[in-house]
Protein backbone atom coordinates (compact mmCIF):
# COMPACT_ATOMS: atom_id res chain seq x y z
CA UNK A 1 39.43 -0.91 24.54
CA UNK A 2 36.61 0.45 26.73
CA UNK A 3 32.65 0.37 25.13
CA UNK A 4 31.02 3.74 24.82
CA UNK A 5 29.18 2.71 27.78
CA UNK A 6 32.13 2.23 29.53
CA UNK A 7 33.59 5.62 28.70
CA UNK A 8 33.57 8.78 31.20
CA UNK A 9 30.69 11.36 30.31
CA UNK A 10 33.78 13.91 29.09
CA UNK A 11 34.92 11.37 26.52
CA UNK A 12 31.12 10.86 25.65
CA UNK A 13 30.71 14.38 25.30
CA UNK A 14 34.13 14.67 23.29
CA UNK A 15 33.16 12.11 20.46
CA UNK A 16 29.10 13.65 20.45
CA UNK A 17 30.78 17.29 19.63
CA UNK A 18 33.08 15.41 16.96
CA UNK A 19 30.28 13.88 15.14
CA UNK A 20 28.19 16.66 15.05
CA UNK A 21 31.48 18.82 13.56
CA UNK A 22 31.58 16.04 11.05
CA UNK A 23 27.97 16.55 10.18
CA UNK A 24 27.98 20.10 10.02
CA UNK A 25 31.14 19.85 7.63
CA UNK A 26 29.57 16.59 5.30
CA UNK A 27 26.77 19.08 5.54
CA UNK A 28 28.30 21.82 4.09
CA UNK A 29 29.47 19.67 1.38
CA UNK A 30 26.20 18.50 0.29
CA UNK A 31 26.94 14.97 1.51
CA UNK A 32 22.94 15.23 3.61
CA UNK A 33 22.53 11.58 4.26
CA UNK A 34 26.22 11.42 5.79
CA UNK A 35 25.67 14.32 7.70
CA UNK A 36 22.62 12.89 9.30
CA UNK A 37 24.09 9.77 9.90
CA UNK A 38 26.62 11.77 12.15
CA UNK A 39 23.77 13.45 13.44
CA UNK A 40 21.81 10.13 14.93
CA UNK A 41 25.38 8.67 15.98
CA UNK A 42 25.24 11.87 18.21
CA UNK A 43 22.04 12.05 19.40
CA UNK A 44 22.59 8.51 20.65
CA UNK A 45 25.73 9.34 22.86
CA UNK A 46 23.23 12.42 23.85
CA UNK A 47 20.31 9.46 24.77
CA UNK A 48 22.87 7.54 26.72
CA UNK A 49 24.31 10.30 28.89
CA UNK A 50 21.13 12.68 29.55
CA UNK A 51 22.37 15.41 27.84
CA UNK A 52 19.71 17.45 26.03
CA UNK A 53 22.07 19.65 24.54
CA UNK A 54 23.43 17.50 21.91
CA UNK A 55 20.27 15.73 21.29
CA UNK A 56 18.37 19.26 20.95
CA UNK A 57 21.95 20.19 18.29
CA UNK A 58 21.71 17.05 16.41
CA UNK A 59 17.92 17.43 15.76
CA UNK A 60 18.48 20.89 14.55
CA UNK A 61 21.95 20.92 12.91
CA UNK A 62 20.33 20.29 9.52
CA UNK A 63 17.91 23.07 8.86
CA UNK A 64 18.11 23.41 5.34
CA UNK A 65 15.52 22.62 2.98
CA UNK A 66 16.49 19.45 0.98
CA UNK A 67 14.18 18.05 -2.46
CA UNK A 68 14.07 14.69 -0.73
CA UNK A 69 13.59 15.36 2.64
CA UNK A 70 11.04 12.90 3.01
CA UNK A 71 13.10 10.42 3.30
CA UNK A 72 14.21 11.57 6.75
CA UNK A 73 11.45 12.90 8.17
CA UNK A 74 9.98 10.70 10.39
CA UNK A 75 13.30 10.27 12.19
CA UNK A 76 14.11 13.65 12.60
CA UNK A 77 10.68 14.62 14.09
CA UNK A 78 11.21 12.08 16.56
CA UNK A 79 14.87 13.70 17.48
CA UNK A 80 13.23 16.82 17.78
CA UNK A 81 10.26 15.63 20.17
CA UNK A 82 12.86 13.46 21.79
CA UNK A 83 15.02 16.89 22.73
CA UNK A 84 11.86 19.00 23.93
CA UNK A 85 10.89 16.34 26.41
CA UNK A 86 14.35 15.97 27.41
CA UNK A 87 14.78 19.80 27.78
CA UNK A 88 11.77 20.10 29.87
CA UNK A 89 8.68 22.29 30.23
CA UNK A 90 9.58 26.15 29.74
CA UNK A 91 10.21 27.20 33.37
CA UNK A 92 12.95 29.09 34.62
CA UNK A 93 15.32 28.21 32.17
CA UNK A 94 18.43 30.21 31.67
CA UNK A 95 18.76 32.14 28.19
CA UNK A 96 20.56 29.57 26.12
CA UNK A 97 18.36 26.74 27.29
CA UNK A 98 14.84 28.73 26.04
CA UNK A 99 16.57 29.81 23.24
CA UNK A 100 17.23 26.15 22.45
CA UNK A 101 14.01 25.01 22.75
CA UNK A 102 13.22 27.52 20.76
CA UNK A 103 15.10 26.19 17.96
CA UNK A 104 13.84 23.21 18.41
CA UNK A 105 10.21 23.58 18.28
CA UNK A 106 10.86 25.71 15.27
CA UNK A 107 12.64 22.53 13.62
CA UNK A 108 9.72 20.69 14.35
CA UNK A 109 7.11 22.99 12.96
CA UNK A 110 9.23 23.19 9.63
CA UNK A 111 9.29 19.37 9.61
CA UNK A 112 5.29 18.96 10.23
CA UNK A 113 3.73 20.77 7.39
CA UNK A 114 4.06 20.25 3.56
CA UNK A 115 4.45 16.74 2.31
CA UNK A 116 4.67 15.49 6.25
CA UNK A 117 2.43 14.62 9.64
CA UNK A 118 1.70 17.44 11.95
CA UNK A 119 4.12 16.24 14.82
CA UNK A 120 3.73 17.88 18.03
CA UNK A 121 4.60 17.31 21.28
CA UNK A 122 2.39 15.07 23.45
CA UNK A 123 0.43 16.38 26.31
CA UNK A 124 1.18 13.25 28.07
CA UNK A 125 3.48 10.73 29.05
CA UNK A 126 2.70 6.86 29.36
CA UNK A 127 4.51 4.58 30.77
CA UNK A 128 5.33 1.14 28.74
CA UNK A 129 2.41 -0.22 30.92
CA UNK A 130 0.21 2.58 30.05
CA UNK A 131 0.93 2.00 26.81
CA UNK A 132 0.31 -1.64 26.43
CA UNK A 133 -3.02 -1.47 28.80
CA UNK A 134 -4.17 1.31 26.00
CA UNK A 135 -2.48 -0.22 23.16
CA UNK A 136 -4.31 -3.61 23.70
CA UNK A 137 -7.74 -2.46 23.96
CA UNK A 138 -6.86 -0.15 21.09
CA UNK A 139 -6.53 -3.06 18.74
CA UNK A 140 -9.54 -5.18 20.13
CA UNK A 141 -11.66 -2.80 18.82
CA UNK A 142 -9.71 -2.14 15.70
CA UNK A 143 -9.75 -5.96 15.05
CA UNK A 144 -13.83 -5.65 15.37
CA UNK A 145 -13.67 -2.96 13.03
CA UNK A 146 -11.88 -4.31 9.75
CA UNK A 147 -15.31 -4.30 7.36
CA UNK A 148 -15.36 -1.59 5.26
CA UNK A 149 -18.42 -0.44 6.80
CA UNK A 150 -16.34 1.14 9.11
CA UNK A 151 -12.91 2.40 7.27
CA UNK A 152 -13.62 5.54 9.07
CA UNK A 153 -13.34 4.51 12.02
CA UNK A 154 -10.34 2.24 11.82
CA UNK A 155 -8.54 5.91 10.42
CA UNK A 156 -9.63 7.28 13.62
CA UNK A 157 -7.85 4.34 16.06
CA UNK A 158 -4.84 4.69 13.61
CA UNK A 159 -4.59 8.30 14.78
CA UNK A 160 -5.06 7.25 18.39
CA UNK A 161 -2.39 4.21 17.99
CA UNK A 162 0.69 6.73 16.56
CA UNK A 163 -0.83 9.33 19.52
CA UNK A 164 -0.20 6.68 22.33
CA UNK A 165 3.25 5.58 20.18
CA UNK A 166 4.21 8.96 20.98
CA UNK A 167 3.36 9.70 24.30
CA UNK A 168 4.85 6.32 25.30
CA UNK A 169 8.31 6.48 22.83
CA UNK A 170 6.80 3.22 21.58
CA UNK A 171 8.39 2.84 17.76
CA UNK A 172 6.22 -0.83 17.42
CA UNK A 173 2.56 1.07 18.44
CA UNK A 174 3.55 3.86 16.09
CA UNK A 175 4.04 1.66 13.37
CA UNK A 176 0.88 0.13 13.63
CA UNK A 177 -0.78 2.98 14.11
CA UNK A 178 0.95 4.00 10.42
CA UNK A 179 -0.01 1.23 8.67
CA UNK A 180 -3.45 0.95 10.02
CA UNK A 181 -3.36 4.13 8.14
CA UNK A 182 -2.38 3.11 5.01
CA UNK A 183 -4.47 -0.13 4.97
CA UNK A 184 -7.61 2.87 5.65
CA UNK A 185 -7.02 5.38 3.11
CA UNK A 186 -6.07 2.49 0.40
CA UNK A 187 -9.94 1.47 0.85
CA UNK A 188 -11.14 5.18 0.99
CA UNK A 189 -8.71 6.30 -2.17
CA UNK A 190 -7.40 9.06 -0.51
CA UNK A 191 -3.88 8.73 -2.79
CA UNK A 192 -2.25 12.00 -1.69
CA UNK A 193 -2.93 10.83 2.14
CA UNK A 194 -1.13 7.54 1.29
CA UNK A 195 1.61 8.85 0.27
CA UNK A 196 2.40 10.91 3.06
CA UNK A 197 1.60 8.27 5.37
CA UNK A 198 3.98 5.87 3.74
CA UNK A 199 6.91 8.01 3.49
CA UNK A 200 6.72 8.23 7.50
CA UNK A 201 6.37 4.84 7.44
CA UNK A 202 9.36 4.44 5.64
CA UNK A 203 11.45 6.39 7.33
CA UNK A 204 10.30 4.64 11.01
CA UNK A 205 10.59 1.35 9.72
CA UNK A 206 14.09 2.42 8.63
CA UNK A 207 15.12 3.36 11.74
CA UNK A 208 13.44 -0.20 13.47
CA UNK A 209 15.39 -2.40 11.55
CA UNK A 210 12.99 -4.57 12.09
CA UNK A 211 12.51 -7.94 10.22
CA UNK A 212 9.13 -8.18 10.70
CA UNK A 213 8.54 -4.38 9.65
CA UNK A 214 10.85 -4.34 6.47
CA UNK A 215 8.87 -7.37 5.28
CA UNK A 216 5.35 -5.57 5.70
CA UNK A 217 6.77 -2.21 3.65
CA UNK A 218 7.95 -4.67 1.26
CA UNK A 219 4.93 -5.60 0.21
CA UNK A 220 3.35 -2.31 0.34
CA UNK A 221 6.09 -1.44 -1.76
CA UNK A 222 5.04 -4.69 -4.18
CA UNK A 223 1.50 -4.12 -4.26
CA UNK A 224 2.19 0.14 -4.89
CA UNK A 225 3.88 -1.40 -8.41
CA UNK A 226 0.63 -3.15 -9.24
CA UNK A 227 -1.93 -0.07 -8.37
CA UNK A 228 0.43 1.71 -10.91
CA UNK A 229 1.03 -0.60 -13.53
CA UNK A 230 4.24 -1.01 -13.54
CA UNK A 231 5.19 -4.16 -14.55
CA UNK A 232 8.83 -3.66 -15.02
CA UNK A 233 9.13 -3.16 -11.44
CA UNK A 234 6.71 -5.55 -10.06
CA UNK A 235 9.26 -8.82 -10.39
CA UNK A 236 11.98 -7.52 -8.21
CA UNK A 237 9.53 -5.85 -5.94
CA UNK A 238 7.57 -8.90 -5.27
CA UNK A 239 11.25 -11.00 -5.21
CA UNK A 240 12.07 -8.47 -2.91
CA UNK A 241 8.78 -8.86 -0.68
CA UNK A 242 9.64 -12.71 -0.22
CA UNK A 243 12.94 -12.20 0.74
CA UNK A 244 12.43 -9.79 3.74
CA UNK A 245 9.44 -12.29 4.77
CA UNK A 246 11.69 -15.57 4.63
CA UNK A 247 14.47 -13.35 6.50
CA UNK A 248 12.07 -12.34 9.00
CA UNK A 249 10.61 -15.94 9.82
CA UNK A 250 7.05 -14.70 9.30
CA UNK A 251 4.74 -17.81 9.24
CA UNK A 252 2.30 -16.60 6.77
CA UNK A 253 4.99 -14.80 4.47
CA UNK A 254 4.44 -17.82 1.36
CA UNK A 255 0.62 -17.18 1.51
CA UNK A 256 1.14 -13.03 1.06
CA UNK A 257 3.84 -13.96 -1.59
CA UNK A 258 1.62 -16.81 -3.42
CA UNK A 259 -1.25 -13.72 -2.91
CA UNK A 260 0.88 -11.27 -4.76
CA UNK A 261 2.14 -13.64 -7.30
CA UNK A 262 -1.29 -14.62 -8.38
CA UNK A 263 -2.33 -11.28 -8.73
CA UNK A 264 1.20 -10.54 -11.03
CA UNK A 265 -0.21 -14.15 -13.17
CA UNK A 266 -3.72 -12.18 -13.61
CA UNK A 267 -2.53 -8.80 -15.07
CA UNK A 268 0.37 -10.35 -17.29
CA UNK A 269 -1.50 -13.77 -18.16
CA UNK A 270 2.15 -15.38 -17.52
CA UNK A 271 2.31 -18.56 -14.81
CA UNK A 272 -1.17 -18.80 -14.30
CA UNK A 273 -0.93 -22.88 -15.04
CA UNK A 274 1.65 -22.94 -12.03
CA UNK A 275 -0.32 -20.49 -10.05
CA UNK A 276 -3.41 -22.23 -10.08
CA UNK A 277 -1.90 -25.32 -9.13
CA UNK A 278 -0.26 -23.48 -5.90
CA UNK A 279 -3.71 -22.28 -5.05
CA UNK A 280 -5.37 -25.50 -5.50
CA UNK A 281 -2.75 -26.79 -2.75
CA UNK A 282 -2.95 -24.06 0.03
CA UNK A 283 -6.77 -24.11 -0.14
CA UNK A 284 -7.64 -28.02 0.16
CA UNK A 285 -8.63 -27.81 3.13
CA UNK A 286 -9.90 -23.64 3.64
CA UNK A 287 -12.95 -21.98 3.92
CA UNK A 288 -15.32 -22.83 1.16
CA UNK A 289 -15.37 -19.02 0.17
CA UNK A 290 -11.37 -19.46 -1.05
CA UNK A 291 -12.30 -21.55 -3.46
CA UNK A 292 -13.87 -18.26 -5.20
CA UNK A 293 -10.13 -17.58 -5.56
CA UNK A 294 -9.58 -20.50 -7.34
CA UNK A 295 -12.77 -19.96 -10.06
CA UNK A 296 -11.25 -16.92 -11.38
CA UNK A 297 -7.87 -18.27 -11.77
CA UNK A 298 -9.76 -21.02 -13.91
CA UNK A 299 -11.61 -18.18 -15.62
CA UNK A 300 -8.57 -16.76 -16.88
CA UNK A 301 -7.08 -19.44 -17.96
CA UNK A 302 -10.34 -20.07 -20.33
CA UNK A 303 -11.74 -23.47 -18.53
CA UNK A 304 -14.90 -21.35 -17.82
CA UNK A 305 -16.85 -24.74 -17.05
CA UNK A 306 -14.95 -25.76 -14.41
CA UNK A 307 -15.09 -21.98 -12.77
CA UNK A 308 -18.78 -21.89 -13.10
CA UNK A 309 -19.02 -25.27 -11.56
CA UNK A 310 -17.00 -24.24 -8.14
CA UNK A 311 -19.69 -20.83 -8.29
CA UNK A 312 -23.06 -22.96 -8.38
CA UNK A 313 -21.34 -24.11 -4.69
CA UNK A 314 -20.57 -20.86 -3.76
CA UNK A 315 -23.45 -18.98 -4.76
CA UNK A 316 -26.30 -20.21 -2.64
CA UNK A 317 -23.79 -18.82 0.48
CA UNK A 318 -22.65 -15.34 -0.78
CA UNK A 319 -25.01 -13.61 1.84
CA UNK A 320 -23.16 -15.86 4.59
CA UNK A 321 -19.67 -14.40 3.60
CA UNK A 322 -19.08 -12.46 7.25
CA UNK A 323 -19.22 -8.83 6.91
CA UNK A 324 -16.31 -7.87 9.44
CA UNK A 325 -13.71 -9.76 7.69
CA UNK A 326 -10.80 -7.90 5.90
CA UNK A 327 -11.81 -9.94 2.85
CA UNK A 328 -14.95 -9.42 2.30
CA UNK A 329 -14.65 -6.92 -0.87
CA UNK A 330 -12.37 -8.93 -2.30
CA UNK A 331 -14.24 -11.49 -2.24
CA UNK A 332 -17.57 -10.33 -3.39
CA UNK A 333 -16.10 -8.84 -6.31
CA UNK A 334 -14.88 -12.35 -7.34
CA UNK A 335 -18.45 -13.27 -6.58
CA UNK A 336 -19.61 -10.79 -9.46
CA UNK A 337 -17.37 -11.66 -12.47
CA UNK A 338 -18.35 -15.08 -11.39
CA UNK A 339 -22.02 -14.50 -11.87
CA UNK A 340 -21.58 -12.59 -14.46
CA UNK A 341 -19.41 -15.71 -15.74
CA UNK A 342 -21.86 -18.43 -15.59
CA UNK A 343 -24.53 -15.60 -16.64
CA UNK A 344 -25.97 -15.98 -13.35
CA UNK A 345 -28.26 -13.14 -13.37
CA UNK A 346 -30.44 -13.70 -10.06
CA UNK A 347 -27.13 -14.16 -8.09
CA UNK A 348 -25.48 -11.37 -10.50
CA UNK A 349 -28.57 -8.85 -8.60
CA UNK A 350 -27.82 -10.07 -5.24
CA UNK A 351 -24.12 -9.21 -5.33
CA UNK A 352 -25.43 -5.91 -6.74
CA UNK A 353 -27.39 -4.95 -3.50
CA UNK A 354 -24.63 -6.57 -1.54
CA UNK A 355 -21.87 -4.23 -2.88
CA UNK A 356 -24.24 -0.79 -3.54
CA UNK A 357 -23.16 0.53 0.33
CA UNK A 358 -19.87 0.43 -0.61
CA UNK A 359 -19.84 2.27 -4.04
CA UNK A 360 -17.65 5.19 -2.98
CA UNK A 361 -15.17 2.86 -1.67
CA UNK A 362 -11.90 0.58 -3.22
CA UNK A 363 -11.66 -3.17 -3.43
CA UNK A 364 -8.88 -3.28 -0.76
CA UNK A 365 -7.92 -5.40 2.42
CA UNK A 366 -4.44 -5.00 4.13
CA UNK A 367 -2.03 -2.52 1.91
CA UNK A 368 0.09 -5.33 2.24
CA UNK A 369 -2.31 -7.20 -0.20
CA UNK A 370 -3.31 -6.33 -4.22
CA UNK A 371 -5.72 -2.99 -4.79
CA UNK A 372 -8.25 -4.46 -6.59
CA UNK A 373 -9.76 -0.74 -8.06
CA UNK A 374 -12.99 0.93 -6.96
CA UNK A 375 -15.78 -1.02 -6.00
CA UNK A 376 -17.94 1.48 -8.59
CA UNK A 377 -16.53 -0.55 -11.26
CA UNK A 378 -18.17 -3.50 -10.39
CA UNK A 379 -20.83 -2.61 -9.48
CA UNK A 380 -21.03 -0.96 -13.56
CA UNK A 381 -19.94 -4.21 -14.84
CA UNK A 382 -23.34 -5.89 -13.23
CA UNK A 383 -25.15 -3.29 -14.43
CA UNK A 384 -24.18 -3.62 -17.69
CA UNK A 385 -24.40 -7.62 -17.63
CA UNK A 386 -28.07 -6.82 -16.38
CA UNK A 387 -28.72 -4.41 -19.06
CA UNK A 388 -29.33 -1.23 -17.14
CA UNK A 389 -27.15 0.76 -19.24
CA UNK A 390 -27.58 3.98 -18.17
CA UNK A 391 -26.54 3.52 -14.70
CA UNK A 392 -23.23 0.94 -15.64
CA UNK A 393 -22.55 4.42 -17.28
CA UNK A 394 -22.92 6.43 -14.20
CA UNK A 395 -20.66 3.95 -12.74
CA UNK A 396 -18.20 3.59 -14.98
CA UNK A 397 -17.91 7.16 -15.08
CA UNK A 398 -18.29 7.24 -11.27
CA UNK A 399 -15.08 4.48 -11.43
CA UNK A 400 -12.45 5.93 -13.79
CA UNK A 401 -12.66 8.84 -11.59
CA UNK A 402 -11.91 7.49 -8.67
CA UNK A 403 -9.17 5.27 -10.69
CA UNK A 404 -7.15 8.11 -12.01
CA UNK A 405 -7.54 9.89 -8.40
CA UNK A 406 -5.46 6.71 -7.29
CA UNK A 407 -2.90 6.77 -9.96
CA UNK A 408 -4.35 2.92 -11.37
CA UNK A 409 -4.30 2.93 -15.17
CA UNK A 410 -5.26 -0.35 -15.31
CA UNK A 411 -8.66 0.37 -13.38
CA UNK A 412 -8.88 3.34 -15.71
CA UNK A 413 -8.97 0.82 -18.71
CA UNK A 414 -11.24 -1.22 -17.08
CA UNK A 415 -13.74 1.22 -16.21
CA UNK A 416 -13.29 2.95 -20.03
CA UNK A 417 -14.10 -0.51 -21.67
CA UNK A 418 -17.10 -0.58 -19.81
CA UNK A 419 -18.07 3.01 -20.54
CA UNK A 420 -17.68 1.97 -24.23
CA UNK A 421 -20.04 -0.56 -24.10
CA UNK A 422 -18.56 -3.87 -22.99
CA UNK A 423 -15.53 -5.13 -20.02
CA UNK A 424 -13.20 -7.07 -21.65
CA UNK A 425 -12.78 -9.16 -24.99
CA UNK A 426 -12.47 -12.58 -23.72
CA UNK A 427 -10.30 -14.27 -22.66
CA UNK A 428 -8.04 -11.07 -22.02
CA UNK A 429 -8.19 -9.00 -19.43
CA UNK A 430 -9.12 -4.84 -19.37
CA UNK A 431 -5.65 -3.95 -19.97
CA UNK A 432 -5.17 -6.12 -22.88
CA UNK A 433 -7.63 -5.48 -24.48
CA UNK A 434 -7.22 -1.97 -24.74
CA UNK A 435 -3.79 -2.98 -25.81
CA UNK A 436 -5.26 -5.43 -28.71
CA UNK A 437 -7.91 -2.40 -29.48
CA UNK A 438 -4.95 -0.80 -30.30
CA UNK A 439 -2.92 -2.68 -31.68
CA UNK A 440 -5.82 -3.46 -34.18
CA UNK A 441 -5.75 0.27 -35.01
CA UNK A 442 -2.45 -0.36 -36.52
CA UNK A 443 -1.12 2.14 -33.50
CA UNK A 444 2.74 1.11 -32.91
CA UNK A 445 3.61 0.09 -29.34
CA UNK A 446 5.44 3.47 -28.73
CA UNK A 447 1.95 5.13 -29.29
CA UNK A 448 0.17 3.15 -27.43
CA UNK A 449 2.78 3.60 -25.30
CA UNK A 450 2.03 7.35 -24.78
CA UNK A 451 -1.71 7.30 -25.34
CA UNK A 452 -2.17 4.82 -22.60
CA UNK A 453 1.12 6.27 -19.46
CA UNK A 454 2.81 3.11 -19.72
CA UNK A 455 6.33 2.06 -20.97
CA UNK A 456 7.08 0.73 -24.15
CA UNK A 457 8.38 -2.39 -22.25
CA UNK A 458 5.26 -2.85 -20.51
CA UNK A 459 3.21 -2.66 -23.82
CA UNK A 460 5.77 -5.26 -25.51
CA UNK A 461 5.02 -7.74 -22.81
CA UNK A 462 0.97 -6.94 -23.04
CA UNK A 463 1.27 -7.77 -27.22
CA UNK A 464 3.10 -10.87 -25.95
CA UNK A 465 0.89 -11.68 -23.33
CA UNK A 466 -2.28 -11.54 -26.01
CA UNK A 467 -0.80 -13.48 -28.56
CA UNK A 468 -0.24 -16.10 -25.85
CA UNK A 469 -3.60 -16.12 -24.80
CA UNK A 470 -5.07 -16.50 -28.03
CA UNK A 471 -2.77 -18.40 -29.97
CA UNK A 472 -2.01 -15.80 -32.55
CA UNK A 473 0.94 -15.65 -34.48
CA UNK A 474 1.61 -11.72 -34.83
CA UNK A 475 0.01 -8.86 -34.39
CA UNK A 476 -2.08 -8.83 -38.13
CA UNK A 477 -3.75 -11.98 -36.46
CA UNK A 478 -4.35 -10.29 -33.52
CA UNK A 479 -6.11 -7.22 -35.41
CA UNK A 480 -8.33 -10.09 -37.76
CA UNK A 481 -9.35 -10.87 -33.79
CA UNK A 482 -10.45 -8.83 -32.42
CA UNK A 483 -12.51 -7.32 -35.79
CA UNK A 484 -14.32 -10.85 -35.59
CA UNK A 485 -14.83 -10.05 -31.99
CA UNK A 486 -17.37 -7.98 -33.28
CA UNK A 487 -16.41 -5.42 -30.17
């Protein structure tokens, strides 16, 4: 049996016009991802054999508006660019062929407004050395750029990356281009941005199939579940996150996955023995800032002294921790709630100053890595803690804003409890204790529930998670609590 490379360009052409009559009937029977699959299978007989004609049909064969049309966006505005360039520059063309590209460029247009990227055709072509002379300079400077000082600019060479992607047919630059994207407008909180960007993501690392690029939407995917809250989700998600990584081979795939699984231990207050444990491992023999990491885990698990003994290392260096590192937010927010810890009020000032120039922006590094909310809400926690009131209002304020802008009720808990006068009733954490607030109300946990966007689940595993914490027996305890509390 001969290969399709192997076959005459008549037979070629033959099984291209059958799959694209098989698309246009799946498509007329609603069955839209079969159709497209047809579609591609076409366009790649159309790739092999230089014909512009079918690639230039199978881009445009589905022209129908579809509700999830996101989904195959990304690929079909790369048919459609793929089938211009192929078709040439308008020149003497005979009437079918301009009347073509026509139809082409009009597919394109449809596909590049809305919910998608503005796609056009570049005004250049690179070679593959082109692009990798362009490419590598490209991320030199992006790699001298990851502070957030300069999120800006890093959005900027992510535009420039997926430019030179295109003009070179480079999927990999692209891609990096894309999620140099998302890691940028995670830290600036521009939500609606996001998710555009990662939907074209999506669909390119779909059509990869890459290992490597399947793992790193994974955990997008992962941390996405913990910006929203949604706990139900986040197991499988994160399961899901270590999977693609160990199927992939990635080297540093168990440190993102121990990353993510401590932050899952932190919200729920489940595993944090274990996870401390793991983290005392892995950082033996690391920086001296990643033992930060390791104090908060200890916070939460209530042996304060022990926390505030690894901060009176840290703190005489929290001025040294470099500025250009993708870390560094991170980082110096752990630096706060340790001050504010060990009531370390000199120390508690200096993070202050260090984390004022970044007030408008969100405790993020990589979007492969945990959203830790907007850096305005520390910044009203220190306040507070320093008795400034007024302006741990203004931040607060300043922070639930910017927390319901990014879809993160957690953050929006957070930045309420501060706004009523206080962060958290210790040893819980924001979340849970507007849960136990609640629940000493005598509100059920289908209204609390409603009043605070989450599942009923969720809340069920919050009431367990508090009565863990504190030893309590049922939920009258809990109320007798947090009344003592005196908050």
């Amino acid at each position: 049996m001969r290969t399709e490379s192997e076959r005459s360009a008549p037979d070629a052409a033959a099984e291209a016009h059958r799959l694209l009559e098989t698309a246009r009937r799946e498509a007329r029977a609603g069955s839209r991802a079969s159709a497209w699959a047809a579609c591609r299978a076409a366009a790649a007989i159309g790739r092999r054999t230089g014909d512009a004609v079918i690639v230039a049909t199978a881009a445009t064969l589905l022209s129908d508006r579809e509700l999830v049309e996101w989904r195959t966006t990304s690929d079909r505005q790369a048919m459609c660019v793929e089938a211009l360039r192929m078709l040439g520059a308008p020149g003497d063309d005979d009437p079918a062929t301009r009347a073509l590209r026509e139809r082409v460029e009009a597919q394109l247009e449809a596909l590049s407004t809305g919910w998608a990227e503005h796609v056009a055709v570049p005004r250049e072509r690179l070679s593959p050395a082109d692009v990798e002379e362009r490419f590598a300079a490209l991320r030199v400077a992006h790699r001298r750029a990851v502070g957030p000082g300069a999120a800006a600019a890093r959005l900027a060479m992510a535009d420039e990356a997926m430019a030179i992607g295109r003009a070179g047919d480079d999927d990999e630059v692209l891609a990096y281009g894309r999620m140099w994207r998302l890691d940028s407008l995670v830290q600036l909180g521009r939500r609606l941005e996001f998710n555009t960007t990662l939907g074209e993501f999506s669909g390119l690392v779909e059509r990869m199939a890459s290992p490597i690029w399947t793992w790193r939407l994974a955990n997008v995917h992962a941390c996405l579940a913990l910006l929203e809250d949604r706990l139900e989700d986040v197991p499988a998600a994160v399961a899901a996150a270590e999977r693609a990584g160990v199927e992939a081979g990635v080297s540093d795939a168990a440190d993102f996955d121990l990353i993510l699984r401590s932050n899952v231990a932190q919200r729920t207050g489940a595993g944090l023995a274990d996870i401390e444990a793991e983290v005392r491992a892995v950082i033996v023999d690391g920086p001296l800032f990643a033992q930060g990491w390791r104090a908060i885990l200890l916070a939460d698990l209530g042996r304060a002294d022990e926390a505030v003994a690894i901060w009176r290392t840290l703190a005489p260096h929290i001025a040294e921790l470099p500025p250009d590192s993708n870390e560094v937010l991170v980082a110096t927010v752990g630096h706060a709630r340790l001050a504010i810890l060990a009531d370390d009020r000199e120390r508690a000032a200096e993070v202050l100053e260090l984390l004022r120039p970044f007030e408008h922006l969100h405790v993020a590094g990589p979007a492969t890595t945990p959203y830790g909310g907007p850096v305005s809400l520390t910044l009203a926690a220190l306040a507070d803690h320093l008795g400034d009131r007024a302006t741990a209002r203004a931040w607060a304020d300043d922070a639930r804003e910017r927390a319901e802008v990014m879809g993160a009720p957690w953050f929006v808990a957070s930045s309420r409890a501060v706004l009523r006068g206080g962060t958290t009733l210790a040893p819980l954490s924001p979340r849970e204790t507007e849960v136990a607030r609640r629940v000493a109300a005598g509100d059920s946990n289908r209204a609390i529930a409603d009043s605070l966007f989450l599942s009923e689940r969720t809340v069920e595993q919050h009431v367990r998670n508090i009565m863990h914490k504190l030893a309590l027996p049922n939920r009258t305890a809990v109320a007798t609590w947090v009344a003592r509390s005196g908050r």
